[in-house]
PDB file of N, CA and C in Angstrom:
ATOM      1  N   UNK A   1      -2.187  -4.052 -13.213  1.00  0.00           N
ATOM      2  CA  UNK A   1      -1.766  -5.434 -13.098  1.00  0.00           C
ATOM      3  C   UNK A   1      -2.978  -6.342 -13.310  1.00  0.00           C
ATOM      4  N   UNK A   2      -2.842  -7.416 -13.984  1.00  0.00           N
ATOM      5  CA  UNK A   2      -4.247  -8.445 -13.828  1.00  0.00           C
ATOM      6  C   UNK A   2      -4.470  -9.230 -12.910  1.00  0.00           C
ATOM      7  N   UNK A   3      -5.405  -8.174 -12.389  1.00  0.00           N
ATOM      8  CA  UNK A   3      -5.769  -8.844 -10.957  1.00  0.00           C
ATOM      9  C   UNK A   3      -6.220 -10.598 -11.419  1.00  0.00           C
ATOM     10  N   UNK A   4      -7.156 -10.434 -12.457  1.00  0.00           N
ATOM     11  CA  UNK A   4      -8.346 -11.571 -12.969  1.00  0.00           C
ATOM     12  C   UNK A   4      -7.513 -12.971 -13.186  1.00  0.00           C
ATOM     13  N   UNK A   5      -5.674 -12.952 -13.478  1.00  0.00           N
ATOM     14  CA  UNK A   5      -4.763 -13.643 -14.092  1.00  0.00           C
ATOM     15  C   UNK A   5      -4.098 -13.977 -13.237  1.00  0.00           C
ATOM     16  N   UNK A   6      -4.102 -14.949 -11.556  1.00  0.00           N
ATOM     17  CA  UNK A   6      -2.862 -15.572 -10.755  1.00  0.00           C
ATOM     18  C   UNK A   6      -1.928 -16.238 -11.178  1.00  0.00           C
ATOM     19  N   UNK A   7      -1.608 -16.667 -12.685  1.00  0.00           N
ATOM     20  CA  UNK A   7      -0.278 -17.218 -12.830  1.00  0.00           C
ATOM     21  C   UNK A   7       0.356 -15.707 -13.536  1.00  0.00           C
ATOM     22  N   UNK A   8       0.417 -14.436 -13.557  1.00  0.00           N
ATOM     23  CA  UNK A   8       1.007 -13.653 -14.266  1.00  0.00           C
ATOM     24  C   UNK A   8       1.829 -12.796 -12.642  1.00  0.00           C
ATOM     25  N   UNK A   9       2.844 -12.916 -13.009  1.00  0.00           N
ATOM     26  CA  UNK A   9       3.767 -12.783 -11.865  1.00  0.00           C
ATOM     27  C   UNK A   9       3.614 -11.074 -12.345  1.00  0.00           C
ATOM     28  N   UNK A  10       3.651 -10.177 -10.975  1.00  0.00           N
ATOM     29  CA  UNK A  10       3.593  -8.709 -10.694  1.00  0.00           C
ATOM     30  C   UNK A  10       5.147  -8.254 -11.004  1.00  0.00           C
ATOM     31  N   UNK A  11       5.731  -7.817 -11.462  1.00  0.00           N
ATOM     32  CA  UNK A  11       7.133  -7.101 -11.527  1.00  0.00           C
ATOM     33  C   UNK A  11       7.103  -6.000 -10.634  1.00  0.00           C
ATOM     34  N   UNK A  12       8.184  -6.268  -9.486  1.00  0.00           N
ATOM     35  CA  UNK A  12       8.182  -5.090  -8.203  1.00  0.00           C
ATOM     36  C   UNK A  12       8.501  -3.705  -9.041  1.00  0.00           C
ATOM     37  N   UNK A  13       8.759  -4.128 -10.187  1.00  0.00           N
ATOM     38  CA  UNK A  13       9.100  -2.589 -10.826  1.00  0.00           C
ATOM     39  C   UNK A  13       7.968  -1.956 -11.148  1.00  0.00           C
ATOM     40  N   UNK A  14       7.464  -2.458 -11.870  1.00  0.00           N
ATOM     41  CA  UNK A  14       5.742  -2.141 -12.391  1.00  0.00           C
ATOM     42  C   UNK A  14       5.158  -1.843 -11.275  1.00  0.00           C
ATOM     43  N   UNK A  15       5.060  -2.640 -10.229  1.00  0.00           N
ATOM     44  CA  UNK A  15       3.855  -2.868  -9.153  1.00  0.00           C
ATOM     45  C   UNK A  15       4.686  -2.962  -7.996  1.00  0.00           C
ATOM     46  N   UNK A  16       5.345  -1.137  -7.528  1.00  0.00           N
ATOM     47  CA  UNK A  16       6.252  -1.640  -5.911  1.00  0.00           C
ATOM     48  C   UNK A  16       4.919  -1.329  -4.993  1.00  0.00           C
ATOM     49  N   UNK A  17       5.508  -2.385  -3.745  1.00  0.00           N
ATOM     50  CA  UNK A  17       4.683  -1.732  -2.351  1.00  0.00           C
ATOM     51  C   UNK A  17       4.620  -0.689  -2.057  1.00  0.00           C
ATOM     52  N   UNK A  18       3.573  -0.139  -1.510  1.00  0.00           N
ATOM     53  CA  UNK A  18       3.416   1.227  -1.234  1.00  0.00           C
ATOM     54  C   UNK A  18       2.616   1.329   0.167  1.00  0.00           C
ATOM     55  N   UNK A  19       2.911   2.056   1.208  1.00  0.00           N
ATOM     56  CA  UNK A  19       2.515   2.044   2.349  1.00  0.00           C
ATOM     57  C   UNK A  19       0.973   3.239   2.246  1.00  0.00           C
ATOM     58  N   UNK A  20       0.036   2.686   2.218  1.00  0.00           N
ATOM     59  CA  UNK A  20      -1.392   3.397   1.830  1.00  0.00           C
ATOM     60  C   UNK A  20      -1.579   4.062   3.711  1.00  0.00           C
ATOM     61  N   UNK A  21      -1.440   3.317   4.549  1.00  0.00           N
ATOM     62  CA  UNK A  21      -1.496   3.838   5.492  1.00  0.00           C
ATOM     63  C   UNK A  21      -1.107   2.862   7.306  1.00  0.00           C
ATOM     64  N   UNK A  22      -0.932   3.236   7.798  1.00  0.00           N
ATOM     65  CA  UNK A  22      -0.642   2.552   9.451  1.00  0.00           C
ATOM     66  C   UNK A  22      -1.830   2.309  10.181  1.00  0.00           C
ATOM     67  N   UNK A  23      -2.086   1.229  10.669  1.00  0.00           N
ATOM     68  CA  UNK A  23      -3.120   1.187  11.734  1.00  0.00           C
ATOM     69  C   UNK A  23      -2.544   1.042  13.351  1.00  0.00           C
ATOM     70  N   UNK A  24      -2.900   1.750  13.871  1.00  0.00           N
ATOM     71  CA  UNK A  24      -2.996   1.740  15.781  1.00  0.00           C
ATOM     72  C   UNK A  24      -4.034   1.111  16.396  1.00  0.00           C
ATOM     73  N   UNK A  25      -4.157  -0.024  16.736  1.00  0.00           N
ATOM     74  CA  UNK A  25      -5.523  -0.360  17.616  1.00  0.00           C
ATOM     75  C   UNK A  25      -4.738  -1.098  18.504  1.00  0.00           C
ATOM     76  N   UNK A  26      -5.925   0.214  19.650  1.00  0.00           N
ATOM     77  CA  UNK A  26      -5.330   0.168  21.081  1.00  0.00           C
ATOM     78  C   UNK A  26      -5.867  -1.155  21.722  1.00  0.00           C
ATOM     79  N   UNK A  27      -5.148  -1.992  22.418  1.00  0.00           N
ATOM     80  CA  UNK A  27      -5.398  -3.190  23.316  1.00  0.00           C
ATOM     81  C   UNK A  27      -7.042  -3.018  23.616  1.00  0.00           C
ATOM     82  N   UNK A  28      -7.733  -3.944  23.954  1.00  0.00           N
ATOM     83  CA  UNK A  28      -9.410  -4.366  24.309  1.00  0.00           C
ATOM     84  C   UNK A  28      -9.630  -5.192  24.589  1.00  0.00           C
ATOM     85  N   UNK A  29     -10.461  -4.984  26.224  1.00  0.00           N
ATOM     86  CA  UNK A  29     -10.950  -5.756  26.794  1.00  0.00           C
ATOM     87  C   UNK A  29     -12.239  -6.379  26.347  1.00  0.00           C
ATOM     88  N   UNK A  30     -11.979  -7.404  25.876  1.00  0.00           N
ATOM     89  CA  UNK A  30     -13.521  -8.559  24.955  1.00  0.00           C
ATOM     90  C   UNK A  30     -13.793  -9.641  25.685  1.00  0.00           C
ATOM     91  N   UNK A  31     -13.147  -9.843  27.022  1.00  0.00           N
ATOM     92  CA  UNK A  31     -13.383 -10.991  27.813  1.00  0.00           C
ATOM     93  C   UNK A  31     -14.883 -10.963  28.778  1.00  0.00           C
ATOM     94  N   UNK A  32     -15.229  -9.710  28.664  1.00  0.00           N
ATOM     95  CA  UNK A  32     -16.614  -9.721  29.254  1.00  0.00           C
ATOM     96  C   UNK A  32     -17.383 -11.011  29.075  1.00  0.00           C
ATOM     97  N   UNK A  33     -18.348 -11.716  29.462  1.00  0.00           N
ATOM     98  CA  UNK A  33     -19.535 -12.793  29.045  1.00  0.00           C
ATOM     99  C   UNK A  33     -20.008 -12.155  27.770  1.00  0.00           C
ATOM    100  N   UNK A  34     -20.678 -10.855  27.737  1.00  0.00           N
ATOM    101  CA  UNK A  34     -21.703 -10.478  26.976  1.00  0.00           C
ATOM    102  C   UNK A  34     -20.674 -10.106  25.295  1.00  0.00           C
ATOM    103  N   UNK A  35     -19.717  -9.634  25.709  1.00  0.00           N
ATOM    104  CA  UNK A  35     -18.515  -9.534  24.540  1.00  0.00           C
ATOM    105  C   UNK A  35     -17.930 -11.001  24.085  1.00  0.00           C
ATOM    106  N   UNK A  36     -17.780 -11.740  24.474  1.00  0.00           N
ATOM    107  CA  UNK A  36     -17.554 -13.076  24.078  1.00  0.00           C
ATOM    108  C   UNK A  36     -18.926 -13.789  23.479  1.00  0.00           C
ATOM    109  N   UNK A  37     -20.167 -13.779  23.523  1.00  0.00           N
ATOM    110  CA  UNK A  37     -21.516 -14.130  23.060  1.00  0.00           C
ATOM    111  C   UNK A  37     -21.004 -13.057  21.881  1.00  0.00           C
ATOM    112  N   UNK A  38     -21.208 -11.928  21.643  1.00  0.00           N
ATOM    113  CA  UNK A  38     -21.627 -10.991  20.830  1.00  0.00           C
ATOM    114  C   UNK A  38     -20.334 -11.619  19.195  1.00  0.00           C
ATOM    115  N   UNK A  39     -19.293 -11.467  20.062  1.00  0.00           N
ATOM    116  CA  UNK A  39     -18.189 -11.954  18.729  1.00  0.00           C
ATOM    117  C   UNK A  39     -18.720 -13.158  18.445  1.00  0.00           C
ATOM    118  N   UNK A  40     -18.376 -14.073  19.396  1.00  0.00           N
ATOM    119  CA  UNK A  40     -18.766 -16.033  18.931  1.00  0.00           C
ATOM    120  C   UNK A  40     -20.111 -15.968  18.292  1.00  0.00           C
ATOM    121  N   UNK A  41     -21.096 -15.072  18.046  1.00  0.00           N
ATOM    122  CA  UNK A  41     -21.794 -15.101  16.794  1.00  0.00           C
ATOM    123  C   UNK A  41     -22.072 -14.500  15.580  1.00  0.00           C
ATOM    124  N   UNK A  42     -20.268 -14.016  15.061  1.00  0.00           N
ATOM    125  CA  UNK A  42     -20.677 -13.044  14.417  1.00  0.00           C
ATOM    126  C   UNK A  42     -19.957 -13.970  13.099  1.00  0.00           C
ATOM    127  N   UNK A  43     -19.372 -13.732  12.080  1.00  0.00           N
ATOM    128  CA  UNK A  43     -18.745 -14.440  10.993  1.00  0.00           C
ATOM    129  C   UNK A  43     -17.675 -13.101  10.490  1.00  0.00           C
ATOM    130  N   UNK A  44     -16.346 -14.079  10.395  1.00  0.00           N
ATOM    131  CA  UNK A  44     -15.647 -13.177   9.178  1.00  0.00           C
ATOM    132  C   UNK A  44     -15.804 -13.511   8.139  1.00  0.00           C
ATOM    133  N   UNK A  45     -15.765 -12.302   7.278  1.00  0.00           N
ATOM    134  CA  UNK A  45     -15.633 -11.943   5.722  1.00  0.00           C
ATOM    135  C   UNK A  45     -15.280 -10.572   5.412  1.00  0.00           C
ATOM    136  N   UNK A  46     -14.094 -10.729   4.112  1.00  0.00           N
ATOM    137  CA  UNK A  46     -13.666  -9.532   4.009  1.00  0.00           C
ATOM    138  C   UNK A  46     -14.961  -9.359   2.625  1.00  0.00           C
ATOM    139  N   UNK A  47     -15.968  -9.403   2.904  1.00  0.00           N
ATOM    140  CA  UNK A  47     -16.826  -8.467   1.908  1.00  0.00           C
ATOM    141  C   UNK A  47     -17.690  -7.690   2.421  1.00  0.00           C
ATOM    142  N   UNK A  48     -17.318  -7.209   3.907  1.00  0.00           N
ATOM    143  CA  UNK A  48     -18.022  -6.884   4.755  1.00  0.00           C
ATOM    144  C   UNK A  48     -17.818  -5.380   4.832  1.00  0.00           C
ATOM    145  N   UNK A  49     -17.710  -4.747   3.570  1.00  0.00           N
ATOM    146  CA  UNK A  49     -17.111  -3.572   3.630  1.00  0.00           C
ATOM    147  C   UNK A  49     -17.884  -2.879   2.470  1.00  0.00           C
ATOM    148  N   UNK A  50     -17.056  -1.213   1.819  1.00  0.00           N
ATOM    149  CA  UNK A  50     -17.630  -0.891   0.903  1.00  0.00           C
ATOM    150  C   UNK A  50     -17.428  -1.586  -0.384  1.00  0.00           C
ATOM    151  N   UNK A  51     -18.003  -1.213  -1.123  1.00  0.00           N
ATOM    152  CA  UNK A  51     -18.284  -1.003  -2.636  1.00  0.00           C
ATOM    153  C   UNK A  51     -16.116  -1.301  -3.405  1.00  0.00           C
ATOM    154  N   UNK A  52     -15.682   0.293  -2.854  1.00  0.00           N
ATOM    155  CA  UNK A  52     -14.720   0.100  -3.464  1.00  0.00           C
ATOM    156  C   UNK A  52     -13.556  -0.179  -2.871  1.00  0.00           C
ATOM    157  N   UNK A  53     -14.053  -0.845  -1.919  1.00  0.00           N
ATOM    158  CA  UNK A  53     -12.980  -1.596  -1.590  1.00  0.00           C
ATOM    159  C   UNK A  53     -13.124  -3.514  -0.809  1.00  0.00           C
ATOM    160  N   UNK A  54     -14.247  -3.873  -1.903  1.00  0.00           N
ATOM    161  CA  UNK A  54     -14.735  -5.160  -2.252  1.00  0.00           C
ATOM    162  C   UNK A  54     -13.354  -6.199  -2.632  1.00  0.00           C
ATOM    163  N   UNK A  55     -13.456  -7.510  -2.316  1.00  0.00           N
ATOM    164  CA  UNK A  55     -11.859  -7.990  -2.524  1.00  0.00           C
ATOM    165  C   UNK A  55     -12.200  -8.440  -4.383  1.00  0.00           C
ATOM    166  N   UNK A  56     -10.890  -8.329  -5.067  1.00  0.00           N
ATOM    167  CA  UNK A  56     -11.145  -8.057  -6.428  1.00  0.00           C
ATOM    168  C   UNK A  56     -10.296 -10.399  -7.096  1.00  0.00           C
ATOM    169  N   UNK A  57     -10.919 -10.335  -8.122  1.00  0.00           N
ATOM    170  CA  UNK A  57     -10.332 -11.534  -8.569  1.00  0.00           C
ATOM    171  C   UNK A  57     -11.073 -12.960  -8.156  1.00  0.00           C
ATOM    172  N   UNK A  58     -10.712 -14.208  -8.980  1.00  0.00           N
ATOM    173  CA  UNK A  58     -11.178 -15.109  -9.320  1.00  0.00           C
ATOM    174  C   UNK A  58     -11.691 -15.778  -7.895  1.00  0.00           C
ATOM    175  N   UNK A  59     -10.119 -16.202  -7.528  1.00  0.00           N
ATOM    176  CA  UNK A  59      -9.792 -16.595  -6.398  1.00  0.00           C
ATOM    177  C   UNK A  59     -10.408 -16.148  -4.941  1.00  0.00           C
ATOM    178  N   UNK A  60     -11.151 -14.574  -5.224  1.00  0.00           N
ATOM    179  CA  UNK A  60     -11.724 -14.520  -3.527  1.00  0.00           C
ATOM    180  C   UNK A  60     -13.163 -14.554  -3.869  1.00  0.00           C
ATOM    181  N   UNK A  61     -13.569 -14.238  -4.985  1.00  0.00           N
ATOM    182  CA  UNK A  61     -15.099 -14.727  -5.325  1.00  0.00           C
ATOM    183  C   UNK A  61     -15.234 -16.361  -4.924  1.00  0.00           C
ATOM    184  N   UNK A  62     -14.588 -16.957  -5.289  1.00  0.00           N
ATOM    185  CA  UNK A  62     -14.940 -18.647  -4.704  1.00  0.00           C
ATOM    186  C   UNK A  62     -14.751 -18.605  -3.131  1.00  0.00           C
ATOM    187  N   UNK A  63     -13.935 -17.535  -2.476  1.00  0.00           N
ATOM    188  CA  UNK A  63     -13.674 -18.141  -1.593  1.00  0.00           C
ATOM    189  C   UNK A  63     -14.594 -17.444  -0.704  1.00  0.00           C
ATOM    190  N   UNK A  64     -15.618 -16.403  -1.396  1.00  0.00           N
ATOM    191  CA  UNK A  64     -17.015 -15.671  -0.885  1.00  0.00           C
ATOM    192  C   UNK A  64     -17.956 -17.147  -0.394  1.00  0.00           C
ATOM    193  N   UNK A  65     -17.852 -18.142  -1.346  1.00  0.00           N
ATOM    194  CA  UNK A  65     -19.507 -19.093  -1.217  1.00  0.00           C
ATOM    195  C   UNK A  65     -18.285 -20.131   0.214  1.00  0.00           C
ATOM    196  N   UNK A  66     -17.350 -20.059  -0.065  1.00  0.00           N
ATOM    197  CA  UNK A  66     -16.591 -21.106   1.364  1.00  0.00           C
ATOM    198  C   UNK A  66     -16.920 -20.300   2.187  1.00  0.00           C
ATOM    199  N   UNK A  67     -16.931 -19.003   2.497  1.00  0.00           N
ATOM    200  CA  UNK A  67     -17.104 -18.201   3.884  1.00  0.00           C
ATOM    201  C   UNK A  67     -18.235 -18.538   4.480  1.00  0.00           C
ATOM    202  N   UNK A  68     -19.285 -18.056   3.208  1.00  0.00           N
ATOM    203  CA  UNK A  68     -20.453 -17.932   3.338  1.00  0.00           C
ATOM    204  C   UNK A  68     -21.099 -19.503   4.233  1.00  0.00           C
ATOM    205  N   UNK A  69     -20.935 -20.518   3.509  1.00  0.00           N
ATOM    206  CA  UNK A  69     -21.395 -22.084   4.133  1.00  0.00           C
ATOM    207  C   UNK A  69     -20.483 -22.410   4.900  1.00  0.00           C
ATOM    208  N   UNK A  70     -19.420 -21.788   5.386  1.00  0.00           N
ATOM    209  CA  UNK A  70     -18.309 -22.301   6.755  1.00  0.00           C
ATOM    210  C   UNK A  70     -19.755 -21.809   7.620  1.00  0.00           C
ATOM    211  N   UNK A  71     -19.980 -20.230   7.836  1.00  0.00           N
ATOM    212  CA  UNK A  71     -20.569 -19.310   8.423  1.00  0.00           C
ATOM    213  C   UNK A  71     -21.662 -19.977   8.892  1.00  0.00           C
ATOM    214  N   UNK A  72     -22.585 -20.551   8.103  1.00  0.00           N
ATOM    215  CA  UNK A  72     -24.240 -21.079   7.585  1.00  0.00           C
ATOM    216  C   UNK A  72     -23.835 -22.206   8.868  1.00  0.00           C
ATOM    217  N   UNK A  73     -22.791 -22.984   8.667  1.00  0.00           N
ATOM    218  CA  UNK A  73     -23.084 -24.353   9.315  1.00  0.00           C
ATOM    219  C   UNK A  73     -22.553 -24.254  10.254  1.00  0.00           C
ATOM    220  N   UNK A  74     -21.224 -23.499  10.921  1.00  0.00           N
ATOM    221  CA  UNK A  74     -20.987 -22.855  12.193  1.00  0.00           C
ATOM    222  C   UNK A  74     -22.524 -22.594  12.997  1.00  0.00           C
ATOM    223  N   UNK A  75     -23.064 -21.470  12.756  1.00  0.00           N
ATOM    224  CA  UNK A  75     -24.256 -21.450  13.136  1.00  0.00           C
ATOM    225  C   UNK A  75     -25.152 -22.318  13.373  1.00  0.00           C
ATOM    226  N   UNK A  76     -25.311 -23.117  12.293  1.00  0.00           N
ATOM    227  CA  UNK A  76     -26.638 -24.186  12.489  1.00  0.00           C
ATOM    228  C   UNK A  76     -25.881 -25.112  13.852  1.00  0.00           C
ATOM    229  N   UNK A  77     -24.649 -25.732  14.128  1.00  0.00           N
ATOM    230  CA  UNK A  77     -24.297 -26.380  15.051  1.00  0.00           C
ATOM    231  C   UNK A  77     -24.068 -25.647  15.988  1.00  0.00           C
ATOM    232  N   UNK A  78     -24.103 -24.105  16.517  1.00  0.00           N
ATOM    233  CA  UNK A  78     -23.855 -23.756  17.594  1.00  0.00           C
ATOM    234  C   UNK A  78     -25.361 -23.217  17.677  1.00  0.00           C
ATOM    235  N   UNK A  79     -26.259 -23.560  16.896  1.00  0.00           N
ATOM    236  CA  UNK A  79     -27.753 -23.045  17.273  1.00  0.00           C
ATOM    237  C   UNK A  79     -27.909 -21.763  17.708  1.00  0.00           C
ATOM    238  N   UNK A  80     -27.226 -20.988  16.674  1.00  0.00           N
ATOM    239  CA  UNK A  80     -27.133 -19.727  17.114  1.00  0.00           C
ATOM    240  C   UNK A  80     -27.953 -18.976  15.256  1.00  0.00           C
ATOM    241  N   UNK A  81     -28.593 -17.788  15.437  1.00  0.00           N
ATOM    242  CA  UNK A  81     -29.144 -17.326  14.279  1.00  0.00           C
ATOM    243  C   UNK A  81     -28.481 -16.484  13.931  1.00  0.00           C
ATOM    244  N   UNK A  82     -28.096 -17.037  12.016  1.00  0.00           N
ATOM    245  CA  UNK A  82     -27.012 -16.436  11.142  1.00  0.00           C
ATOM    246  C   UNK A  82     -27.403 -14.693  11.023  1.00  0.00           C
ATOM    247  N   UNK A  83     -27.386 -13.541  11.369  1.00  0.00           N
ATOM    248  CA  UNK A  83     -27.380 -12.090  11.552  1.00  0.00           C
ATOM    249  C   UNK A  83     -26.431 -11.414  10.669  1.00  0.00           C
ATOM    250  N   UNK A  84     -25.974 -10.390  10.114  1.00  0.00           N
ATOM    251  CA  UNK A  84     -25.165 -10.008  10.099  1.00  0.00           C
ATOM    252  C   UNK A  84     -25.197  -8.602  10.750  1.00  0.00           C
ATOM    253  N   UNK A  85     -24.196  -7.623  11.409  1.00  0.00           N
ATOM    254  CA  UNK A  85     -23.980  -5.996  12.075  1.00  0.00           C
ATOM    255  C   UNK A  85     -24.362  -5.461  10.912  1.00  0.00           C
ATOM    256  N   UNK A  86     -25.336  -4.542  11.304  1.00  0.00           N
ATOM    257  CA  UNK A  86     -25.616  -3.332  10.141  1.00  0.00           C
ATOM    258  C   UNK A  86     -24.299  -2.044  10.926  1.00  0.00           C
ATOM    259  N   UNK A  87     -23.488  -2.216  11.461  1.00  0.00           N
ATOM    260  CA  UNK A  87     -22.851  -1.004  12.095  1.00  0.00           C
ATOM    261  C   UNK A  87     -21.871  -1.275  13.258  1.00  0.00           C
ATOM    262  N   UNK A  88     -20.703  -0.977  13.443  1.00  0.00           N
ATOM    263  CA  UNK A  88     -20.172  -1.364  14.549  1.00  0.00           C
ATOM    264  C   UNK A  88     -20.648  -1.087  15.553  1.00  0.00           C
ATOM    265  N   UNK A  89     -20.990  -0.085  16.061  1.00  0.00           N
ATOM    266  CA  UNK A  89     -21.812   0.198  17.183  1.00  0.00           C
ATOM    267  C   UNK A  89     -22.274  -0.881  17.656  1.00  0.00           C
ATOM    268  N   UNK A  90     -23.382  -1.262  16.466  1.00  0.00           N
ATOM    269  CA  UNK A  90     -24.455  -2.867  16.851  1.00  0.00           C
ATOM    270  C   UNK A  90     -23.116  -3.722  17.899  1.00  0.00           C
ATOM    271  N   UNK A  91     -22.233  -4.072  17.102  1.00  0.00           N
ATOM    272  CA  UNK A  91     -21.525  -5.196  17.770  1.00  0.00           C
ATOM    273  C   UNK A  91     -20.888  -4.407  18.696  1.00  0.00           C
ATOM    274  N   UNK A  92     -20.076  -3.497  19.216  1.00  0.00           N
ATOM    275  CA  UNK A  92     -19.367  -3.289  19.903  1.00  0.00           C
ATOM    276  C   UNK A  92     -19.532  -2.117  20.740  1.00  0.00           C
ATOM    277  N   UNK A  93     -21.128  -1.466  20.831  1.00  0.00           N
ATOM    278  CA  UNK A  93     -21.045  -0.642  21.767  1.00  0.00           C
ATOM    279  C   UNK A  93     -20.470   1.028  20.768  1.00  0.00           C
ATOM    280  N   UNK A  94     -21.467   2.033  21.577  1.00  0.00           N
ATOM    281  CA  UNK A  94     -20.908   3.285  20.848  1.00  0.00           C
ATOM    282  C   UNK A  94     -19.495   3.799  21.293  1.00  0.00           C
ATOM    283  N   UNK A  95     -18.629   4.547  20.339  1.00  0.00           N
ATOM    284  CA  UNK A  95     -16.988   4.911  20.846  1.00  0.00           C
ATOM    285  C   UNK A  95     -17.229   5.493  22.494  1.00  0.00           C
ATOM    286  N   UNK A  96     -16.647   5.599  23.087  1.00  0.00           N
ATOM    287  CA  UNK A  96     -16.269   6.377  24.003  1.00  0.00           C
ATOM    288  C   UNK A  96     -15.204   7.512  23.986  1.00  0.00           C
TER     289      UNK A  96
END
């Protein structure tokens, strides 16, 4: 399908949904002090991932540099320093 092309409508025939997989995530307690600091300085972005599974097309590349300077100036007004997690662990503690 062309990803690169948003006015070219997908035909469910060509391109049906397909269930790749289910997620379970169990309820979590994040109300701690130190868990509430740790998130409130972190930023979303879905490019925060691998290689091949980077978001694809016109439309989320632009919307990479909006994340990016939402992120930048969030920070600068909560005077907090822009970081990013090399690892979940970093942010959330090793599994139990």
């Amino acid at each position: 399908m062309p990803v690169e092309d948003t006015t070219v409508e997908w035909p469910e025939k060509l391109s049906p949904s397909v269930t790749v997989a289910r997620l379970r995530l169990p309820q979590q307690a994040i109300s701690e002090p130190e868990n509430l600091e740790k998130m409130d300085s972190l930023s979303f972005t879905p490019w925060r991932v691998t290689a091949e599974h980077a978001p694809l097309g016109n439309i989320m590349r632009g919307r990479k540099e909006v994340y990016r300077h939402s992120s930048i100036a969030r920070h600068e007004l909560n005077h907090q320093p822009r970081t990013e997690p090399r690892s979940a662990d970093e942010v959330l503690g090793p599994a139990r």
